[in-house]
N, C-alpha and C. Protein backbone atom coordinates (compact mmCIF):
# COMPACT_ATOMS: atom_id res chain seq x y z
N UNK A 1 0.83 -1.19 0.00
CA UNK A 1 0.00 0.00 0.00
C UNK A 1 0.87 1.25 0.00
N UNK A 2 0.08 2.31 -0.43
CA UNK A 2 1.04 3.77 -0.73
C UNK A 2 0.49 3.95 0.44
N UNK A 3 1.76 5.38 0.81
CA UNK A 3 1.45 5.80 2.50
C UNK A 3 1.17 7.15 2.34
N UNK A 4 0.39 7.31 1.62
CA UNK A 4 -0.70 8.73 1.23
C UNK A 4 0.17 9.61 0.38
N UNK A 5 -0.79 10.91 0.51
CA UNK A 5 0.32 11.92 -0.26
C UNK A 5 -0.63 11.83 -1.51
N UNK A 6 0.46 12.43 -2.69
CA UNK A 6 -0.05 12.47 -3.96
C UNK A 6 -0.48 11.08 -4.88
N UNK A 7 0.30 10.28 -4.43
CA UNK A 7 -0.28 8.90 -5.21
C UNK A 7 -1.10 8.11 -4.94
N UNK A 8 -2.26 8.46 -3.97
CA UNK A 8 -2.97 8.06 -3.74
C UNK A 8 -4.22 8.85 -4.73
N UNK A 9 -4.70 9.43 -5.31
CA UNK A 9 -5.30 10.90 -6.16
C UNK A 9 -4.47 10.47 -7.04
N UNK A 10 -4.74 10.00 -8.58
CA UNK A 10 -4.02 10.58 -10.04
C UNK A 10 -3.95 11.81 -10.25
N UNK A 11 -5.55 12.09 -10.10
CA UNK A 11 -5.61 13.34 -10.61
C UNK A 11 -4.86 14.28 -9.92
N UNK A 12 -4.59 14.69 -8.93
CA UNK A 12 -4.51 15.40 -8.33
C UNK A 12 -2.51 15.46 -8.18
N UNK A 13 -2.23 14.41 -8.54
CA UNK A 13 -0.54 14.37 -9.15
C UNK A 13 -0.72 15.07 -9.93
N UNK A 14 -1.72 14.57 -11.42
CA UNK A 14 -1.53 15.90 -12.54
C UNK A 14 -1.85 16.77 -12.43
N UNK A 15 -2.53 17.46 -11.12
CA UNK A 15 -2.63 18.70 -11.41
C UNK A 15 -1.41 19.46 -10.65
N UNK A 16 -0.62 18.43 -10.08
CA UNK A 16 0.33 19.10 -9.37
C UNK A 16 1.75 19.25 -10.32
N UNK A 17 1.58 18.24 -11.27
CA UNK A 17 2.57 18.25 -12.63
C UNK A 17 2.48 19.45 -12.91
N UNK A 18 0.69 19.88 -13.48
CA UNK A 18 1.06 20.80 -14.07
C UNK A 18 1.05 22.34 -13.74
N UNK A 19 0.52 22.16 -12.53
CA UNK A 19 0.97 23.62 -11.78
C UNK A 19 2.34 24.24 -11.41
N UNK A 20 3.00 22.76 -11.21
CA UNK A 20 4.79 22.84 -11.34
C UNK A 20 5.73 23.51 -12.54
N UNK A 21 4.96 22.85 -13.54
CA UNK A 21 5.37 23.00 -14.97
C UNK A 21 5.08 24.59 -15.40
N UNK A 22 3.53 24.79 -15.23
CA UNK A 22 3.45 25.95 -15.58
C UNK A 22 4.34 27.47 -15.02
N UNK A 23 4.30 27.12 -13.54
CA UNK A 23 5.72 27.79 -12.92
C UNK A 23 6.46 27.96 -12.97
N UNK A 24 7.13 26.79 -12.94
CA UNK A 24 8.88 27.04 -13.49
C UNK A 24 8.99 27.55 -15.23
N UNK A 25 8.20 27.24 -16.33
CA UNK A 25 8.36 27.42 -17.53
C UNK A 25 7.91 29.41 -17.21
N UNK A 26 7.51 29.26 -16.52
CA UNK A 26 7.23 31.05 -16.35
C UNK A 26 7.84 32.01 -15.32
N UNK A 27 8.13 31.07 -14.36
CA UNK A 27 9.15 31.73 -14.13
C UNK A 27 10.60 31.92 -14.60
N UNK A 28 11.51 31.09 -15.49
CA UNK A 28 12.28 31.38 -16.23
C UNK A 28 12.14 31.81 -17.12
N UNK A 29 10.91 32.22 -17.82
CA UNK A 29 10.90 32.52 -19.03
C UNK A 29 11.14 31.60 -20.18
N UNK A 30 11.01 30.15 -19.97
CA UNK A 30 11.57 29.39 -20.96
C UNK A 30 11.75 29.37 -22.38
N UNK A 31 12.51 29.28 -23.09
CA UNK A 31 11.74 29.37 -24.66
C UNK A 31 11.49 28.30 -25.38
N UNK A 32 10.62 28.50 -26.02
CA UNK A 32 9.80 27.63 -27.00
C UNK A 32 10.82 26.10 -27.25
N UNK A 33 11.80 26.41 -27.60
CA UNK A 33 12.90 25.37 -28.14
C UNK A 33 13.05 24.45 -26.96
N UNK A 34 13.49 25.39 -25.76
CA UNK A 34 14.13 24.49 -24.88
C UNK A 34 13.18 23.95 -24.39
N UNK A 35 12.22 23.94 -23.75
CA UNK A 35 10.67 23.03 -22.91
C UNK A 35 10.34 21.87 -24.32
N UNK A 36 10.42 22.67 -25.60
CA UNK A 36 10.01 21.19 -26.45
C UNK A 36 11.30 20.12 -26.52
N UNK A 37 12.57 20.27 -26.18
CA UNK A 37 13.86 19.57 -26.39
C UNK A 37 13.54 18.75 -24.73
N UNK A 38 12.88 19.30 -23.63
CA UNK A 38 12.89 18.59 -22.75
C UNK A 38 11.65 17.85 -22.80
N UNK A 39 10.56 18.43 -23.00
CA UNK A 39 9.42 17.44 -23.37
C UNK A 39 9.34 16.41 -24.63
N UNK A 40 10.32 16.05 -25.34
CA UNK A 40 10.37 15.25 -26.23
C UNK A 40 11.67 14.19 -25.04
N UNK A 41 12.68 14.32 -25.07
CA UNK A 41 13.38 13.72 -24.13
C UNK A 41 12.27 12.48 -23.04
N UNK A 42 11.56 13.28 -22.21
CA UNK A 42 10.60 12.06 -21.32
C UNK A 42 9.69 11.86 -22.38
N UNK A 43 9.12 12.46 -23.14
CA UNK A 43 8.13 11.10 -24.04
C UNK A 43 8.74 10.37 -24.64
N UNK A 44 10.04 10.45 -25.29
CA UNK A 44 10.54 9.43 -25.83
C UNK A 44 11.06 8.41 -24.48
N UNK A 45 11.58 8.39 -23.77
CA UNK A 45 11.75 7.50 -22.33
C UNK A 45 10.70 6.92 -22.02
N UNK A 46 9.65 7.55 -22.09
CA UNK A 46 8.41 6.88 -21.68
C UNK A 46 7.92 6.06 -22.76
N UNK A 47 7.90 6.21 -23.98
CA UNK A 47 7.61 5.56 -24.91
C UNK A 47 8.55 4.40 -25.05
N UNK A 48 9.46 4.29 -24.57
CA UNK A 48 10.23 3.40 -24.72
C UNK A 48 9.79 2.01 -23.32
N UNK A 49 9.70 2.64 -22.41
CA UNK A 49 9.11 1.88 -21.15
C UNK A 49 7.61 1.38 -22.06
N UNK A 50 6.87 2.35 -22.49
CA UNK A 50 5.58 1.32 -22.67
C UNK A 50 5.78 0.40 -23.91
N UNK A 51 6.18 1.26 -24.77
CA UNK A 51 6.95 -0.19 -25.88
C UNK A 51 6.97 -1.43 -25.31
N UNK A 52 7.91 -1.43 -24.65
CA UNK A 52 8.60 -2.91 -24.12
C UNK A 52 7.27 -3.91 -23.16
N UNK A 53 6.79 -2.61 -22.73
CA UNK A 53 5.45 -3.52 -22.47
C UNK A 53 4.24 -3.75 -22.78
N UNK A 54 4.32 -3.47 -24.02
CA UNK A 54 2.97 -3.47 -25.04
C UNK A 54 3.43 -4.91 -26.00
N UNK A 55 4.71 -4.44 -26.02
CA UNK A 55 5.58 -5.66 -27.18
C UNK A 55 5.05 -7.07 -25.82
N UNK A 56 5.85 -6.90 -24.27
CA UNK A 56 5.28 -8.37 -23.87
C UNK A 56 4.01 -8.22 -23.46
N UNK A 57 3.24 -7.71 -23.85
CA UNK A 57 1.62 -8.19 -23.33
C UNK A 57 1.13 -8.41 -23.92
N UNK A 58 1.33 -8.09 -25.01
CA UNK A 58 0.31 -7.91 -26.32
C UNK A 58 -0.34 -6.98 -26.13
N UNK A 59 -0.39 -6.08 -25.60
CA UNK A 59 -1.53 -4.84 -25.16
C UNK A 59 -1.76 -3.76 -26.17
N UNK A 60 -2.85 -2.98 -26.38
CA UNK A 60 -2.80 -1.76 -27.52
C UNK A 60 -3.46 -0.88 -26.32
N UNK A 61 -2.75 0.86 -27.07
CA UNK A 61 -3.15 1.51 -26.48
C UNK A 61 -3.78 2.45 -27.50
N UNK A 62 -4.13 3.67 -27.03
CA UNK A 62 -5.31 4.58 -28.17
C UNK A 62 -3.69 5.35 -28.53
N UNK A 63 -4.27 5.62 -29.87
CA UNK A 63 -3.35 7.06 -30.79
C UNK A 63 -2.87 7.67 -29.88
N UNK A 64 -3.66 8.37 -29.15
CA UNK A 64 -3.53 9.68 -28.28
C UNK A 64 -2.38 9.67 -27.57
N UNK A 65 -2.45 8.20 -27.00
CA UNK A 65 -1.17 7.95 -25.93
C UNK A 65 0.17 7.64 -26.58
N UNK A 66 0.04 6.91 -28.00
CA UNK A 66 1.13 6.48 -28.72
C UNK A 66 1.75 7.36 -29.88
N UNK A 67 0.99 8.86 -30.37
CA UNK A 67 1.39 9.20 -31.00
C UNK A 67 1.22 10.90 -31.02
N UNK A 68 1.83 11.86 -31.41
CA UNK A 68 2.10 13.24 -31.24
C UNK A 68 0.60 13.33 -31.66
N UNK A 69 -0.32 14.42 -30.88
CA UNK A 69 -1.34 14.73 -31.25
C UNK A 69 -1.47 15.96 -32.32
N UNK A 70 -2.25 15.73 -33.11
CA UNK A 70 -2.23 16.41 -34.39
C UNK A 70 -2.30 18.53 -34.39
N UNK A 71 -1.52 18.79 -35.30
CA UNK A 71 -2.19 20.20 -35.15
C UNK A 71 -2.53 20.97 -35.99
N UNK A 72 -3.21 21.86 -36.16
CA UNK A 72 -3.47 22.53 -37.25
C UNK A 72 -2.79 22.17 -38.76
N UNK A 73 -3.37 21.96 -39.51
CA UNK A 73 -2.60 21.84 -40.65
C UNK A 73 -2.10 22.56 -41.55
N UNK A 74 -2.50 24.27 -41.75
CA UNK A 74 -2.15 25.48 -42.35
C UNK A 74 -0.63 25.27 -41.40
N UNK A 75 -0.83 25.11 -39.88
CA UNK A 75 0.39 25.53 -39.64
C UNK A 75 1.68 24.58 -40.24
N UNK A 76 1.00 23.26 -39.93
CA UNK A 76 2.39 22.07 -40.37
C UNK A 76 3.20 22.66 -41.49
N UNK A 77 2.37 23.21 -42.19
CA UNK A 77 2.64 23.35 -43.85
C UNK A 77 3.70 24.41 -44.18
N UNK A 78 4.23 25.23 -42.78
CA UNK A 78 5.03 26.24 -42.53
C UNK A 78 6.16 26.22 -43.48
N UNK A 79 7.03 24.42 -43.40
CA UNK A 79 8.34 24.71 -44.18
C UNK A 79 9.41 25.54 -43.73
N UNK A 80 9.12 26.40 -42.54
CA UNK A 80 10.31 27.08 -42.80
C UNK A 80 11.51 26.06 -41.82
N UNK A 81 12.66 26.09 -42.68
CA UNK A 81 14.01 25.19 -41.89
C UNK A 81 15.06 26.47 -40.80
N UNK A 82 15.90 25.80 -40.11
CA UNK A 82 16.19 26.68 -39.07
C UNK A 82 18.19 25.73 -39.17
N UNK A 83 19.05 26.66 -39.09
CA UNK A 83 20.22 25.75 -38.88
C UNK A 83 20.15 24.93 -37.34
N UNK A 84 20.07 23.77 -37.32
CA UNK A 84 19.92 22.97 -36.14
C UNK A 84 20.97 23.11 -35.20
N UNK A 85 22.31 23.40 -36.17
CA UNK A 85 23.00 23.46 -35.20
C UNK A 85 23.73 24.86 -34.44
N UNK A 86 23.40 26.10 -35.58
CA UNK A 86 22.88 27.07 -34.37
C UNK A 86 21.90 26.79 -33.44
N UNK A 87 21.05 26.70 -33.72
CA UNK A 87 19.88 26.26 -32.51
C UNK A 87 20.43 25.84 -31.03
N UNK A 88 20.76 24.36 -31.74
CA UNK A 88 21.72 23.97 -30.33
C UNK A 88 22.77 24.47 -29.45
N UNK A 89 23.63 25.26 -30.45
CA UNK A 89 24.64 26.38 -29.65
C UNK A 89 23.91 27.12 -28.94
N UNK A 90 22.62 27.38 -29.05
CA UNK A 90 22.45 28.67 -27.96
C UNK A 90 21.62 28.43 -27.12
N UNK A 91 21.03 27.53 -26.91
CA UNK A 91 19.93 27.13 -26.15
C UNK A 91 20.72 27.03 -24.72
N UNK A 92 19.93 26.94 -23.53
CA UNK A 92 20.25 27.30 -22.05
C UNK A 92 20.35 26.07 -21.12
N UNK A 93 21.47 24.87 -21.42
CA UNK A 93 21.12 23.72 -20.49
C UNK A 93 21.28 23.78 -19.57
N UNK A 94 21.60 24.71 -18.58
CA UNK A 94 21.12 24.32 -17.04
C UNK A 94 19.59 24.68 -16.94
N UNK A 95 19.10 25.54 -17.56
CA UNK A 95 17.44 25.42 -17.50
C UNK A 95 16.50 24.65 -18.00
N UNK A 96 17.42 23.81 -18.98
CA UNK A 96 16.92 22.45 -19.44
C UNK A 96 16.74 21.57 -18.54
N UNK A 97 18.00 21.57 -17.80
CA UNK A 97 18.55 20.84 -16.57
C UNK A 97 17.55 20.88 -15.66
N UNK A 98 16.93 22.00 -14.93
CA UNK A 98 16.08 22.46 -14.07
C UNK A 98 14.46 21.39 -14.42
N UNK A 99 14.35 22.19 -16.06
CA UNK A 99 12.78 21.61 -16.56
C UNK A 99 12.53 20.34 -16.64
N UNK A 100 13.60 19.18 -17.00
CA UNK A 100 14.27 17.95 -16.44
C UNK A 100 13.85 17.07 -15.19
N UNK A 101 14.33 18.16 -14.23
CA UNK A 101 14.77 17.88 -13.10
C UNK A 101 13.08 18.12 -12.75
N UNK A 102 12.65 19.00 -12.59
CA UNK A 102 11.00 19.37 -12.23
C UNK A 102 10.67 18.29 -12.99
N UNK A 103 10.25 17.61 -13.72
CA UNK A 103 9.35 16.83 -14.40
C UNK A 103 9.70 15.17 -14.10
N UNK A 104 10.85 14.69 -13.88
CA UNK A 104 11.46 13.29 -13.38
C UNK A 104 10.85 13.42 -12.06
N UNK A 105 11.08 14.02 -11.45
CA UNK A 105 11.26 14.63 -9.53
C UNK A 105 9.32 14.45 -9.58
N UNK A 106 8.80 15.23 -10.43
CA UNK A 106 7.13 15.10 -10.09
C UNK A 106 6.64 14.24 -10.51
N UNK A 107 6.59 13.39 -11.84
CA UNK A 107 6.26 12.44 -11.59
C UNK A 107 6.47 11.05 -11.37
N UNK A 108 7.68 10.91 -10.53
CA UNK A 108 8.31 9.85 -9.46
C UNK A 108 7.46 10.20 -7.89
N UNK A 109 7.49 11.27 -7.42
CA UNK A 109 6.09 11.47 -6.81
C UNK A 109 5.19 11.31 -6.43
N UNK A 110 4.62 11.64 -7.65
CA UNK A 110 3.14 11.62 -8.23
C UNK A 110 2.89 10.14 -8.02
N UNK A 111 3.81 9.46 -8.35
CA UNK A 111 3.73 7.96 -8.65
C UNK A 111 2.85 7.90 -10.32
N UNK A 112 3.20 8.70 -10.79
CA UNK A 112 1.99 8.65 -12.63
C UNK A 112 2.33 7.23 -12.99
N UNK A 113 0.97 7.21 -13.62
CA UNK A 113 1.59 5.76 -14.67
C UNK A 113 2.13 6.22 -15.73
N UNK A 114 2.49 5.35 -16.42
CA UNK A 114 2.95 5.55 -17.98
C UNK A 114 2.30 6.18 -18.77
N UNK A 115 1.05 5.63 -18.45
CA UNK A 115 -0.24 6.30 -19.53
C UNK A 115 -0.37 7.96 -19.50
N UNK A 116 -0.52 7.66 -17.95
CA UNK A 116 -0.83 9.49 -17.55
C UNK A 116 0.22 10.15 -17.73
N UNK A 117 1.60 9.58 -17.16
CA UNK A 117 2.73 10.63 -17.70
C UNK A 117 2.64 11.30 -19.10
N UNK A 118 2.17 10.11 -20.19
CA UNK A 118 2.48 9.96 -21.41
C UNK A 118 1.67 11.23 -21.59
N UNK A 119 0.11 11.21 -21.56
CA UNK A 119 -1.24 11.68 -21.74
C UNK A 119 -1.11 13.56 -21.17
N UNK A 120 -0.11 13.40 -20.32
CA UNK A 120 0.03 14.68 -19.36
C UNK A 120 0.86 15.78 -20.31
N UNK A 121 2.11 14.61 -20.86
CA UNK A 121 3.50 16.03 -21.54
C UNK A 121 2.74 16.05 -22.88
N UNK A 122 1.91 14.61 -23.49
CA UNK A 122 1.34 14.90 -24.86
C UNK A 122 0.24 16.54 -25.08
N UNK A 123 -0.17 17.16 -24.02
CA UNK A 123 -0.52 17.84 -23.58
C UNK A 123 0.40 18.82 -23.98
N UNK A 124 1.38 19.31 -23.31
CA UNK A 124 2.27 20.04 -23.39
C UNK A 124 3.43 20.28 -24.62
N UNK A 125 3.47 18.94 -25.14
CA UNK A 125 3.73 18.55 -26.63
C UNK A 125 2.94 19.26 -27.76
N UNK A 126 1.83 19.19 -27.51
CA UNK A 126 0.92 19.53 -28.50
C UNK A 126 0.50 21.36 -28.51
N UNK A 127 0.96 21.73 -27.36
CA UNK A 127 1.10 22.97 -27.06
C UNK A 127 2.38 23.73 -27.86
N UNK A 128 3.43 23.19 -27.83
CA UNK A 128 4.53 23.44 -27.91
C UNK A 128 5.02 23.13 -29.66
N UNK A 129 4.24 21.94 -29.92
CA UNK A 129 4.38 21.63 -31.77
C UNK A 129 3.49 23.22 -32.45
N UNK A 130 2.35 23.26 -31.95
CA UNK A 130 1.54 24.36 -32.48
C UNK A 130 2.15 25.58 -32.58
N UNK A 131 2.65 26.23 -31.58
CA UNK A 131 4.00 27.53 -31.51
C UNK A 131 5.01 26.85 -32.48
N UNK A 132 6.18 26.10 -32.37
CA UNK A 132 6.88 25.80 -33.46
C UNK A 132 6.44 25.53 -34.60
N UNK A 133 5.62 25.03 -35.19
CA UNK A 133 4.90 25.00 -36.25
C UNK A 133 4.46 26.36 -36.74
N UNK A 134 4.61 27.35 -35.85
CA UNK A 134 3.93 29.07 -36.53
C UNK A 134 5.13 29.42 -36.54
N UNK A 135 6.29 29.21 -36.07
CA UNK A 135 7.08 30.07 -35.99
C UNK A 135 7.70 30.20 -37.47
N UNK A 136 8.33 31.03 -37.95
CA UNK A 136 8.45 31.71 -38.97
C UNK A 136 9.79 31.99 -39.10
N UNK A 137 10.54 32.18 -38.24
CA UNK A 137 12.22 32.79 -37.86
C UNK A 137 13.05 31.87 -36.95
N UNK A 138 14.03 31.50 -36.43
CA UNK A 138 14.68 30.91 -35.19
C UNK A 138 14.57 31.91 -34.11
N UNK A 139 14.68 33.36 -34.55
CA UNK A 139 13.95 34.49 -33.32
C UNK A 139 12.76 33.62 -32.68
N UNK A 140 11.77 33.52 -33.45
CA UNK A 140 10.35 33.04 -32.63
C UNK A 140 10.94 31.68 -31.67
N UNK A 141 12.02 30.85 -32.66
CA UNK A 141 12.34 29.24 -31.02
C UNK A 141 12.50 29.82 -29.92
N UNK A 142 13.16 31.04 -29.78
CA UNK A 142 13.19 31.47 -28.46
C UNK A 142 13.12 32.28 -27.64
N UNK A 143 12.05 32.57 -28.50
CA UNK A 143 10.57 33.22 -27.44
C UNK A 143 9.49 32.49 -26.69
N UNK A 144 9.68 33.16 -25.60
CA UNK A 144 8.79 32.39 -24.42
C UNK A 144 8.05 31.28 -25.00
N UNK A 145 7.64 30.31 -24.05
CA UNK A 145 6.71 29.66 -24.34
C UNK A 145 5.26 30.26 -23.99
N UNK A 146 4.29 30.38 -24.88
CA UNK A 146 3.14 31.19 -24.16
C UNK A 146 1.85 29.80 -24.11
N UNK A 147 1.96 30.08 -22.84
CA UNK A 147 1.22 29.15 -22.42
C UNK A 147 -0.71 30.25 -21.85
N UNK A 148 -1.51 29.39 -22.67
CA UNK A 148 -2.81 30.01 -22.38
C UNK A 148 -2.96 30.64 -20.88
N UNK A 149 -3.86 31.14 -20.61
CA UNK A 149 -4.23 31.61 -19.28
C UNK A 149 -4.70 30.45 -18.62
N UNK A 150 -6.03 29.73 -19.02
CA UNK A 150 -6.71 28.51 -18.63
C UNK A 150 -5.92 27.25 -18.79
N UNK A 151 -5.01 27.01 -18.64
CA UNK A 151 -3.88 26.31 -18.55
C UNK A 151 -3.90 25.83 -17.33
C-alpha cells in the first residue's frame, strides 16, 4: 500500500505536474525550443518503457497515448528550416537541466503511470508543436513559451 500523499489521487498528481510545470516554464521565461527539447526527451523514455510492455503483453493503447497529437494543418505546412545546429549552440542547459529535473522529480512522486505521464507532456507537446509550427524565424524558437491563461 502507498502511504498517502499524492499517489494516492491521479488526478490530483496531474494537477500538481502541471501547476509545477506551468511555474517554473514562467518563471524562467523558458523558450519555445528548450521546454520542447525537454518534453520530447521524457516522451521518448516513456515511450520506450511502454513499448517494451505493449511488445510483452500484447496490449494496444489509443493514438492519443502512442502518438504526437495532431495540429493545425495550415500551420504544419510552414516549411520554414532553421540551422539545427545554431539552434543547439544557444539554447540554455542548465534550464533544461532544471525543466528535467522538475518533471522526473514530479512524476516519481506523483507515482503517474505511464499512460498518464504519457497523456500529461502529450498535452504540453501539442502545445509546444503548435508555436513551433507558426514560428516563422529561429527568433520566434526562443521566445517564451506562451502558455494560455486557462492552462
Amino acid at each position: 500500500m502507498r502511504d498517502g500523499g499524492l499517489a494516492e489521487n491521479p488526478v490530483d498528481g496531474l494537477v500538481t505536474l502541471q501547476e509545477r510545470t506551468v511555474n517554473l516554464v514562467n518563471q524562467l521565461n523558458m523558450p519555445l525550443v528548450e521546454v520542447s527539447l525537454v518534453l520530447q526527451k521524457h516522451i521518448n523514455q516513456l515511450m520506450a518503457t511502454l513499448k517494451q510492455h505493449l511488445d510483452a503483453t500484447g496490449q494496444q493503447v489509443p493514438a492519443t497515448v502512442h502518438t504526437p497529437w495532431p495540429i493545425d494543418s495550415d500551420l504544419s505546412e510552414n516549411g520554414g528550416s532553421f540551422a539545427l545546429e545554431k539552434v543547439l549552440d544557444i539554447i540554455d542547459h542548465q534550464r533544461m537541466d532544471i525543466l528535467d529535473t522538475l518533471l522526473r522529480v514530479t512524476l516519481v512522486e506523483i507515482d503517474a503511470s505511464v499512460i498518464d505521464a504519457l497523456l500529461a507532456l502529450r498535452q504540453w507537446e501539442h502545445l509546444a508543436r503548435t508555436q513551433l509550427a507558426a514560428a516563422s524565424g529561429p527568433g520566434q524558437l526562443f521566445s517564451p513559451l506562451d502558455i494560455p491563461e486557462d492552462w
